[in-house]
C-alpha atoms as a PDB file:
ATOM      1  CA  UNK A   1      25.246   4.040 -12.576  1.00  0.00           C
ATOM      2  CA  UNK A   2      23.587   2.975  -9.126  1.00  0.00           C
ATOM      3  CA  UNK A   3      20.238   3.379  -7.672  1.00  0.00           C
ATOM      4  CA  UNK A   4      20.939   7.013  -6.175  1.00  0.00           C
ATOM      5  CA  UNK A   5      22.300   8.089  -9.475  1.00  0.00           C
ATOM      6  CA  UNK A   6      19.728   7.268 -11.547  1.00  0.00           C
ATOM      7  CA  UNK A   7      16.669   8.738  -9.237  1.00  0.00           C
ATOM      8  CA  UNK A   8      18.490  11.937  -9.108  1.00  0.00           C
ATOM      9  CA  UNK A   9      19.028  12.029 -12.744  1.00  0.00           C
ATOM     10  CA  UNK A  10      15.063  11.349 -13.044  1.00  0.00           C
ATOM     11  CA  UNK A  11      13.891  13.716 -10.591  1.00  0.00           C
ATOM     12  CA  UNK A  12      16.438  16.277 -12.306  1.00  0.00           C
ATOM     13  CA  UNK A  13      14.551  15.680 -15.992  1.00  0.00           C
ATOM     14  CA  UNK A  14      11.148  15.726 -14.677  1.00  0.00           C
ATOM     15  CA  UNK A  15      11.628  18.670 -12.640  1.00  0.00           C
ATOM     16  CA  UNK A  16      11.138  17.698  -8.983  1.00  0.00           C
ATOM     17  CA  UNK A  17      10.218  19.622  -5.935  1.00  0.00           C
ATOM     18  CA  UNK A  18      13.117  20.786  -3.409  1.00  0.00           C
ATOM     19  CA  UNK A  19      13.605  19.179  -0.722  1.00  0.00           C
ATOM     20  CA  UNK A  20      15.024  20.347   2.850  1.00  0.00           C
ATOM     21  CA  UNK A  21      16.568  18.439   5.085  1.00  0.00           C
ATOM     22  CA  UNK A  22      17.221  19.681   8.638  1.00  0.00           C
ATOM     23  CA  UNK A  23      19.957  16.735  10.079  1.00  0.00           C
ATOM     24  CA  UNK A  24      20.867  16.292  13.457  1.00  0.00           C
ATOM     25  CA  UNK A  25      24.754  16.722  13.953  1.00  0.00           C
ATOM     26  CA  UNK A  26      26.814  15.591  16.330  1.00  0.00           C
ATOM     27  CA  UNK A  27      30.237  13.679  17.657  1.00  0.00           C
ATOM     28  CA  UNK A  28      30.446  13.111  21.289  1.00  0.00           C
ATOM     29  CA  UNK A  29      34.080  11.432  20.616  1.00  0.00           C
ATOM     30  CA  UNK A  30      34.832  15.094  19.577  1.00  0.00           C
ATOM     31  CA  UNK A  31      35.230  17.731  22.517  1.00  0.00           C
ATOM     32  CA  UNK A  32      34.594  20.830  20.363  1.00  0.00           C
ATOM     33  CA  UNK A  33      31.390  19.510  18.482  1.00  0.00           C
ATOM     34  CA  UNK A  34      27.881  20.529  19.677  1.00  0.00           C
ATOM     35  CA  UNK A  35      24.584  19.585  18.681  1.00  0.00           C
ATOM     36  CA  UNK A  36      23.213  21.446  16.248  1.00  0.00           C
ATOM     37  CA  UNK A  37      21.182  21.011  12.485  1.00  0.00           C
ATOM     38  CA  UNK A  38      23.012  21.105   9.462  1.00  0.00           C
ATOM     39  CA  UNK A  39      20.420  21.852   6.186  1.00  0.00           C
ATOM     40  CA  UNK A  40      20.995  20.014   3.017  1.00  0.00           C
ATOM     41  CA  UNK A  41      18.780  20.698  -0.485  1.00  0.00           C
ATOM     42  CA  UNK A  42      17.781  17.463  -2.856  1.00  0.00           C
ATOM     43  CA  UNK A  43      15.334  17.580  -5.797  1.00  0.00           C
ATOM     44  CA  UNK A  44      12.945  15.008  -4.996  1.00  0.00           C
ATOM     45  CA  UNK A  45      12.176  12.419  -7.717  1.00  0.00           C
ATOM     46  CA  UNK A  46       9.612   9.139  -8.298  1.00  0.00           C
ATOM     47  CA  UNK A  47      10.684   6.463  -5.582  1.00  0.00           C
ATOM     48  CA  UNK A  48      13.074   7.451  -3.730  1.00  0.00           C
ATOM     49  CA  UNK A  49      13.278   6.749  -0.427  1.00  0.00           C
ATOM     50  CA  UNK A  50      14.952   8.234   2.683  1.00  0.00           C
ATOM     51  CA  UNK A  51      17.836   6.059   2.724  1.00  0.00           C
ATOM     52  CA  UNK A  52      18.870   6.803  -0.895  1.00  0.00           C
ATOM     53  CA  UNK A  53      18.457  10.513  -0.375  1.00  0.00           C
ATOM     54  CA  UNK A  54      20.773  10.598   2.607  1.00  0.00           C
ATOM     55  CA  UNK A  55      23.195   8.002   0.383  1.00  0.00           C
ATOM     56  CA  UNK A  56      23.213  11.190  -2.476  1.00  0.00           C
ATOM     57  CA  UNK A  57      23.502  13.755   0.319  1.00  0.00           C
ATOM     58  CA  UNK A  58      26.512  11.787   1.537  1.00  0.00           C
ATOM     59  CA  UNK A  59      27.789  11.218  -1.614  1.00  0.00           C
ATOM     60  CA  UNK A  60      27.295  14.874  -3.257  1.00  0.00           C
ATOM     61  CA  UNK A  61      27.404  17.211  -0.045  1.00  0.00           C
ATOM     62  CA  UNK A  62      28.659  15.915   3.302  1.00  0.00           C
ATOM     63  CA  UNK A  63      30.935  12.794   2.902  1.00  0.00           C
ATOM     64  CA  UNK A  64      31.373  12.754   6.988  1.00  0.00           C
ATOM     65  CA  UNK A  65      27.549  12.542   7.307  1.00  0.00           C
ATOM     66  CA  UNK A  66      26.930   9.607   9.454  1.00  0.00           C
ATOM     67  CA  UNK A  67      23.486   7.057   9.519  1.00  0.00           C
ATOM     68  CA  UNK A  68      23.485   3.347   9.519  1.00  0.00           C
ATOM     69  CA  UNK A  69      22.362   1.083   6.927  1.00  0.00           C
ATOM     70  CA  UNK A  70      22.406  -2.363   5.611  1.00  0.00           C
ATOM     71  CA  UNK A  71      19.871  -4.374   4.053  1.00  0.00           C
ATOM     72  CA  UNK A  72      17.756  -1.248   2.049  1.00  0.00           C
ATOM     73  CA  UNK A  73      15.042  -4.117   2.456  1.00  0.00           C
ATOM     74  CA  UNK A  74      12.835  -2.688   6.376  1.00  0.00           C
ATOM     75  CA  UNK A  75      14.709  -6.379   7.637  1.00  0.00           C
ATOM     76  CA  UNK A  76      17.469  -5.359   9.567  1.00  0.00           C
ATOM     77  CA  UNK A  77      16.347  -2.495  11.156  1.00  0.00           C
ATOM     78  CA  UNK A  78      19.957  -0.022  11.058  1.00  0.00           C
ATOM     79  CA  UNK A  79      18.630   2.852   9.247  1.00  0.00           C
ATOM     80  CA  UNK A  80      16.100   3.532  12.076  1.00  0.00           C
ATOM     81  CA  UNK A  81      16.030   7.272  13.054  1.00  0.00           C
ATOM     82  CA  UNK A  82      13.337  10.183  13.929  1.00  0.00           C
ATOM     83  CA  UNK A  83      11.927  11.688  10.718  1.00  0.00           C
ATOM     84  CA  UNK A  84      10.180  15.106  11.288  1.00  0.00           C
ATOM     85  CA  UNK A  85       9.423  13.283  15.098  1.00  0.00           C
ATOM     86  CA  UNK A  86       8.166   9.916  14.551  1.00  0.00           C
ATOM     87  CA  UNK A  87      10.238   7.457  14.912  1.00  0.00           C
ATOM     88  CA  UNK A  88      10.737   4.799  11.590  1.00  0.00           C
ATOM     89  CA  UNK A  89      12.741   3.524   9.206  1.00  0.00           C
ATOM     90  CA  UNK A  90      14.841   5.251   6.276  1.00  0.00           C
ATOM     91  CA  UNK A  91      14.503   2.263   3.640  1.00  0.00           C
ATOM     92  CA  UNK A  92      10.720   2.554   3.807  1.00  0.00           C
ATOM     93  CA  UNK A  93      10.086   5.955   3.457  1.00  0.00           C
ATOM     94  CA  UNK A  94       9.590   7.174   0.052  1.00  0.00           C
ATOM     95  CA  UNK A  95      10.138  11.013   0.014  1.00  0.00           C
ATOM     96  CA  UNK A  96       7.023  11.972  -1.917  1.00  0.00           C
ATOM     97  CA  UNK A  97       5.084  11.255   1.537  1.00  0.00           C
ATOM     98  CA  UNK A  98       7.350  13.812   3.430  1.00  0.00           C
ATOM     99  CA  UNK A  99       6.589  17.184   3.746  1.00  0.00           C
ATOM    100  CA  UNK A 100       9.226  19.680   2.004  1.00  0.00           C
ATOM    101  CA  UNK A 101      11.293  20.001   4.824  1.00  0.00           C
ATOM    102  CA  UNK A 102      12.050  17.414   6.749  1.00  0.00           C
ATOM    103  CA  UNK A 103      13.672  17.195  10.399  1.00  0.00           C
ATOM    104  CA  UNK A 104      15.838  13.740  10.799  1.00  0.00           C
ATOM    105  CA  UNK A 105      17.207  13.239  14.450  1.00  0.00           C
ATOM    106  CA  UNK A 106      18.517  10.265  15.890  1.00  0.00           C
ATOM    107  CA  UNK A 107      16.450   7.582  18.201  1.00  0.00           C
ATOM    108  CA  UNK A 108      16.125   9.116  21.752  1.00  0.00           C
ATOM    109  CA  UNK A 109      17.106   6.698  24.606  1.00  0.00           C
ATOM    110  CA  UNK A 110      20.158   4.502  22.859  1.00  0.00           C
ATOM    111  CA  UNK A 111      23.712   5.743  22.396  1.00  0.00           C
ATOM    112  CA  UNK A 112      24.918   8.134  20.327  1.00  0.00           C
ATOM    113  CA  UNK A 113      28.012   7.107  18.152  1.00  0.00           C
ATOM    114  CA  UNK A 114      27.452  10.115  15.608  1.00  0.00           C
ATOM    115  CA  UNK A 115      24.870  12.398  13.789  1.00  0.00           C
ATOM    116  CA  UNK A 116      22.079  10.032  13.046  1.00  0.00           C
ATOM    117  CA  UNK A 117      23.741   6.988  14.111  1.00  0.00           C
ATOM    118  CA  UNK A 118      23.020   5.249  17.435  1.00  0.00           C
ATOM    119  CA  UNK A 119      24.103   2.034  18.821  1.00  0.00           C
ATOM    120  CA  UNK A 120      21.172  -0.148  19.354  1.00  0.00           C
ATOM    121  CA  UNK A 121      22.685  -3.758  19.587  1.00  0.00           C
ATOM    122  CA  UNK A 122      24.401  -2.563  22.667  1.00  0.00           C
ATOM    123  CA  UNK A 123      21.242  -1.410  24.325  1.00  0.00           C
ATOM    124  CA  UNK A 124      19.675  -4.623  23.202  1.00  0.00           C
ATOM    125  CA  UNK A 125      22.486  -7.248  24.141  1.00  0.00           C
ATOM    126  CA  UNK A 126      22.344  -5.992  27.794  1.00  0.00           C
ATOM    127  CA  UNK A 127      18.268  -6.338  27.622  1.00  0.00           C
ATOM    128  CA  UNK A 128      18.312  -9.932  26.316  1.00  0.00           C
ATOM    129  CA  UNK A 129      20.926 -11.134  28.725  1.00  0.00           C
ATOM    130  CA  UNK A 130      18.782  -9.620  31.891  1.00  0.00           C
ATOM    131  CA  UNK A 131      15.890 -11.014  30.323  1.00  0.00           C
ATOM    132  CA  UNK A 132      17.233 -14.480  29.395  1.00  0.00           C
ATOM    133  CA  UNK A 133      15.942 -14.612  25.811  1.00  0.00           C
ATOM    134  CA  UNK A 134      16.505 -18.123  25.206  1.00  0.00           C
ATOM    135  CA  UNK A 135      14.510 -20.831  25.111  1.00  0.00           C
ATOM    136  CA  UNK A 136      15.170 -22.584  29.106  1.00  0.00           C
ATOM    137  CA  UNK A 137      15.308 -25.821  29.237  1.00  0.00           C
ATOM    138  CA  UNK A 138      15.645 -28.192  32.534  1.00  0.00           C
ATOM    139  CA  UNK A 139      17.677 -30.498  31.381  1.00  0.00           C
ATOM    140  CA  UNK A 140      20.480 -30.626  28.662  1.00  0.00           C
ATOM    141  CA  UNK A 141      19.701 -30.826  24.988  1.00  0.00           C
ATOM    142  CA  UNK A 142      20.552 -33.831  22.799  1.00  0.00           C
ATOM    143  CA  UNK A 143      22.304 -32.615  19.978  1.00  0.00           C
ATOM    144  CA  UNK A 144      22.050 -35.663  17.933  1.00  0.00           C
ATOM    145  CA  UNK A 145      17.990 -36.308  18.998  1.00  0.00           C
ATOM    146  CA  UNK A 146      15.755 -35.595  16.295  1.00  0.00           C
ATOM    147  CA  UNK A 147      13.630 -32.455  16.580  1.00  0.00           C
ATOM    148  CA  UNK A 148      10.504 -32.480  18.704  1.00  0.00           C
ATOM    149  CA  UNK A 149       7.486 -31.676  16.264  1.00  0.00           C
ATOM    150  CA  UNK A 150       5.810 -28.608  17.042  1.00  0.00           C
ATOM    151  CA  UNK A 151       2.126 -28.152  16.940  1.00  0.00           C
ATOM    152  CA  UNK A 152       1.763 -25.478  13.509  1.00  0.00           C
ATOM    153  CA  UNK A 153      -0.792 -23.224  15.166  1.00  0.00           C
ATOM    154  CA  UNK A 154       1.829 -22.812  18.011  1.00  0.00           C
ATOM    155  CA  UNK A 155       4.582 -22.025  15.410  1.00  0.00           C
ATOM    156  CA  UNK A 156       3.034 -19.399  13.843  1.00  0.00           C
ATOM    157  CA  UNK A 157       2.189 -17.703  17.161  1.00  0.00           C
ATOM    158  CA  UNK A 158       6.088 -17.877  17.457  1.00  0.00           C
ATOM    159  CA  UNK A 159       7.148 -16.898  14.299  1.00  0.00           C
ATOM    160  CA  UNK A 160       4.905 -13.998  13.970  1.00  0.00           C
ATOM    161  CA  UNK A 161       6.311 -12.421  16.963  1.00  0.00           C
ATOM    162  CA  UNK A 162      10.076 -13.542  15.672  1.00  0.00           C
ATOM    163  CA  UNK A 163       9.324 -10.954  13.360  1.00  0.00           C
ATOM    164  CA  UNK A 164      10.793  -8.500  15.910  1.00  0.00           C
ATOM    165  CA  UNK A 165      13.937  -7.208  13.792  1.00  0.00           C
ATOM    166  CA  UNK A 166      15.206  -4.688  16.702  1.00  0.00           C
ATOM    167  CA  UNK A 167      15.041  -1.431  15.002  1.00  0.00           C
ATOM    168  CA  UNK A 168      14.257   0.271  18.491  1.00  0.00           C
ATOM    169  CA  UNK A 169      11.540   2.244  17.007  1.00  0.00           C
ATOM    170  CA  UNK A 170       9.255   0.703  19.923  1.00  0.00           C
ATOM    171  CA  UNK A 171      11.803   2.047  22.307  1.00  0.00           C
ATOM    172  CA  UNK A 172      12.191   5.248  21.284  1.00  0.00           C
ATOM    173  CA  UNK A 173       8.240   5.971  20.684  1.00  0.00           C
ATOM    174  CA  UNK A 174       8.054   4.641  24.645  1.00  0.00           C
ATOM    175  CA  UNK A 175       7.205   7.209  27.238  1.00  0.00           C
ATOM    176  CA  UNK A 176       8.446   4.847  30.125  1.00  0.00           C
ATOM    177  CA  UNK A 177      11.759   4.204  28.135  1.00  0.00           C
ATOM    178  CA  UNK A 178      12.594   7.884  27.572  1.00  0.00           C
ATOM    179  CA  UNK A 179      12.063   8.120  31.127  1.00  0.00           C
ATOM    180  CA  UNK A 180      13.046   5.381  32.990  1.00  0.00           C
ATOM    181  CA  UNK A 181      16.157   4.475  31.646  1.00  0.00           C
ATOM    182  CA  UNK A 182      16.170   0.137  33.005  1.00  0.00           C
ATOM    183  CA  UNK A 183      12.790  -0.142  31.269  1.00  0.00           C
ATOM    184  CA  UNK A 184      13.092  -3.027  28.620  1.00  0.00           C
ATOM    185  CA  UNK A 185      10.888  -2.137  26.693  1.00  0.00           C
ATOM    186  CA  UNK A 186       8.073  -3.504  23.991  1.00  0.00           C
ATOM    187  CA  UNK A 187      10.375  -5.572  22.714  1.00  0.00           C
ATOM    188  CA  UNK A 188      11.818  -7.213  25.252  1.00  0.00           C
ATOM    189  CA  UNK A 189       8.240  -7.864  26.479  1.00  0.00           C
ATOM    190  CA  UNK A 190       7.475  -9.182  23.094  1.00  0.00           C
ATOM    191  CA  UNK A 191      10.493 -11.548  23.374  1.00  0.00           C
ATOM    192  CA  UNK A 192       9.287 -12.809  26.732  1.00  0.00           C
ATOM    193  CA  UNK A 193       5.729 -13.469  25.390  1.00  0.00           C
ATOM    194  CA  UNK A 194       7.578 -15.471  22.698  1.00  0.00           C
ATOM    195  CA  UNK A 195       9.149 -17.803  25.004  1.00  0.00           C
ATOM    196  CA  UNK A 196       6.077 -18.113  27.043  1.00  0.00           C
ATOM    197  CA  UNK A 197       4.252 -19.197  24.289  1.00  0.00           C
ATOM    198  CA  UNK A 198       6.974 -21.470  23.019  1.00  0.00           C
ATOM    199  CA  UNK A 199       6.471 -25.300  24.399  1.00  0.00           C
ATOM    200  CA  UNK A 200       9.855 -26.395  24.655  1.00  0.00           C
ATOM    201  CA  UNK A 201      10.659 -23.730  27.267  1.00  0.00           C
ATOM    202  CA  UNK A 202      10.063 -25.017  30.407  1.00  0.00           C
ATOM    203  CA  UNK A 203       9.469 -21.989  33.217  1.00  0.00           C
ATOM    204  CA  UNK A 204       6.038 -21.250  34.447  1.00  0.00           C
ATOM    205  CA  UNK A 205       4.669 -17.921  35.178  1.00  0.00           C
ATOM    206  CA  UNK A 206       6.398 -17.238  38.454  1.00  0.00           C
ATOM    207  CA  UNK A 207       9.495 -17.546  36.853  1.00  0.00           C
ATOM    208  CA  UNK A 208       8.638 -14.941  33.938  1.00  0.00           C
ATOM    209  CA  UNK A 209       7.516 -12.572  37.091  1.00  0.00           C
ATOM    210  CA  UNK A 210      10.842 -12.828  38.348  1.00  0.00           C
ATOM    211  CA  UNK A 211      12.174 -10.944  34.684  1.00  0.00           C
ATOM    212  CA  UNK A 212       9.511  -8.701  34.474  1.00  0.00           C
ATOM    213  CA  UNK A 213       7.225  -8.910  36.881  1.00  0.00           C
ATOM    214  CA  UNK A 214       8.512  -4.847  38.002  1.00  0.00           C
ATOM    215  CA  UNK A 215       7.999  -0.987  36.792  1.00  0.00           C
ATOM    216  CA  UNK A 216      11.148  -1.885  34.931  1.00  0.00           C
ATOM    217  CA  UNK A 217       9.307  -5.120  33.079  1.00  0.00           C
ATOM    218  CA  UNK A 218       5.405  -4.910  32.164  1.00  0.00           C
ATOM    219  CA  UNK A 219       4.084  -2.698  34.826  1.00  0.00           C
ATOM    220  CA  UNK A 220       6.134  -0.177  34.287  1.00  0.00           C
ATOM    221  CA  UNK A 221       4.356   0.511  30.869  1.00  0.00           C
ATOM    222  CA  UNK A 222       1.939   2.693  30.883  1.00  0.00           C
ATOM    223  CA  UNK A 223      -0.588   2.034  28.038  1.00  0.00           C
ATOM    224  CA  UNK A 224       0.282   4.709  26.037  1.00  0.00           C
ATOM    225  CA  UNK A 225       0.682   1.892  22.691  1.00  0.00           C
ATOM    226  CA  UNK A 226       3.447   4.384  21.167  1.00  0.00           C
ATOM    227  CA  UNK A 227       5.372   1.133  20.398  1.00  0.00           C
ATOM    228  CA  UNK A 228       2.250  -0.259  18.376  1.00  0.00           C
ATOM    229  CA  UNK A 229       1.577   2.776  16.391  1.00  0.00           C
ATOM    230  CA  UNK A 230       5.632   3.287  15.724  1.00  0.00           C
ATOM    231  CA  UNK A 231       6.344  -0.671  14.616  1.00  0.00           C
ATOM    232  CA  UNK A 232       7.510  -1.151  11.471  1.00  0.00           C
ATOM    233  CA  UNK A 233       6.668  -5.079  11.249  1.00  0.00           C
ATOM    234  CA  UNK A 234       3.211  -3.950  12.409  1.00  0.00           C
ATOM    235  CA  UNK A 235       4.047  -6.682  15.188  1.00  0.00           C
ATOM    236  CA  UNK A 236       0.789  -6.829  17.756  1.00  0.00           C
ATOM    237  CA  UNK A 237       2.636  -5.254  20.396  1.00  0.00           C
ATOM    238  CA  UNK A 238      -0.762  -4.166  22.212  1.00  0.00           C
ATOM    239  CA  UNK A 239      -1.946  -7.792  22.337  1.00  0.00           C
ATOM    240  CA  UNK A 240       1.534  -9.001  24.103  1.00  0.00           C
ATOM    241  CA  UNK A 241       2.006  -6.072  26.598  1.00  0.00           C
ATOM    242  CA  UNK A 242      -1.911  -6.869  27.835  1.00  0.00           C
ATOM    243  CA  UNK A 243      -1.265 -10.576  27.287  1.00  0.00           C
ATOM    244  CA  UNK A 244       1.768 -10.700  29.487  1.00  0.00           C
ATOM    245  CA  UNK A 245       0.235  -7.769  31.714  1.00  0.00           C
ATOM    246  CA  UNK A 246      -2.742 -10.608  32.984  1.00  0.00           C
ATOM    247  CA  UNK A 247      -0.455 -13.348  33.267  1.00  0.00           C
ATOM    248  CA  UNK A 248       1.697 -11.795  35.674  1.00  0.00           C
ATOM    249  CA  UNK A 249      -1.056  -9.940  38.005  1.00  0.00           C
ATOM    250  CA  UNK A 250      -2.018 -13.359  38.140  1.00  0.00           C
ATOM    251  CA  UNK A 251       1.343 -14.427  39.514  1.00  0.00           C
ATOM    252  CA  UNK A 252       0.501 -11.688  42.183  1.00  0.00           C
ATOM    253  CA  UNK A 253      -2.829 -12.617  43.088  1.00  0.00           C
ATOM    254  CA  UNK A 254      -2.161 -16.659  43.338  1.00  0.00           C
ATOM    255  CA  UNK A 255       1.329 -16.181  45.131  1.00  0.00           C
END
């Protein structure tokens, strides 16, 4: 019996609360579909989580239901979606925090394959080869050199903003990225803040100014920190975007 099956069996014995589920529907391969909200009913029962009731409403109700998943673990950042709004993730919401109905939509501003599904590594391919997410180096790399050591204060500046796992719940909580559709976005900010802070890459500011130095890059936020309030690494998004923010003013007041 798997995970589903047994939570449903439990919240079945114990008696559980009902649970509504208002989900977004719609196949824009399919000319006769519209968008509209299909209602499911669940009993509710001890830990289950978002992702596991939409596995049993699958399962029991709508086979052709489709949402994205992968790792059930908040580290790969598929089941992503709006619940009741807010934009989060499915494998880390336990139910018993939701209201008794519950609104699921998919994440505004990426594209639509179906129902609750949208496809978010296209939308952030295209971002990280405009921005040039790599680390640049001037001259080419010695594959056979041993690695250069890195200072361990500077690594863990890195790796905490590595943490990024590209959910695009910072994207869809963004008022500029809902509106302005070339808008990269907290975390392709956050990506160039990792590189700046990285000591093997070589450009300076000016060259980071050239990447996002625009209304599409960091001035084109607009402060209003729904990225920060929305990430599910609890990455310090705010820090970055007024981090990278002075840097590159700078670049405009010394050039």
């Amino acid at each position: 019996m798997n995970d589903a099956a047994v939570i449903a069996k439990d919240g079945e014995e114990h008696g559980a609360r009902r649970l509504r589920f208002e989900i977004f529907r719609f196949n824009p391969c399919d000319p006769d579909s519209r968008p509209h909200y299909d209602t499911f009913e669940l009993d509710d029962a001890p830990g289950m989580t978002l992702f596991i009731a939409l596995n049993l409403i699958r399962e029991q109700q709508d086979p052709g239901l489709q949402f994205d998943f992968v790792c059930r673990a908040g580290i790969c950042g598929s089941c992503a979606m709006l619940i009741n709004g807010r934009p989060t993730l499915a494998c880390r919401t336990l139910t018993g925090t939701l209201p008794d109905t519950v609104r699921l939509s998919p994440l505004p501003v990426f594209e639509l394959i179906g129902d609750l599904s949208v496809n978010t590594g296209k939308w952030m391919r295209q971002m990280s080869e405009r921005l040039r997410t790599w680390v640049d180096v001037a001259e080419d790399v010695d594959l056979d050199s041993l690695e250069t050591p890195m200072d361990p204060d500077a690594a863990q500046a890195i790796y905490e903003l590595e943490r990024c796992i590209e959910c695009g719940c910072c994207v869809a909580g963004c008022g500029t990225a809902v509106m302005r559709e070339s808008f990269v976005g907290a975390v392709g900010l956050n990506k160039m803040a990792r590189f700046r802070l990285d000591p093997r890459d070589t450009r300076e500011d000016a060259d980071f100014f050239e990447l996002i130095g625009t209304d599409e890059g960091i001035f084109g936020c607009m402060s209003l920190l729904g990225c920060d309030d929305v990430c599910p690494k609890d990455l310090p998004l705010q820090t970055q975007l007024a981090y990278l923010r002075r840097k590159m003013a700078k670049v405009t007041l010394t050039g």
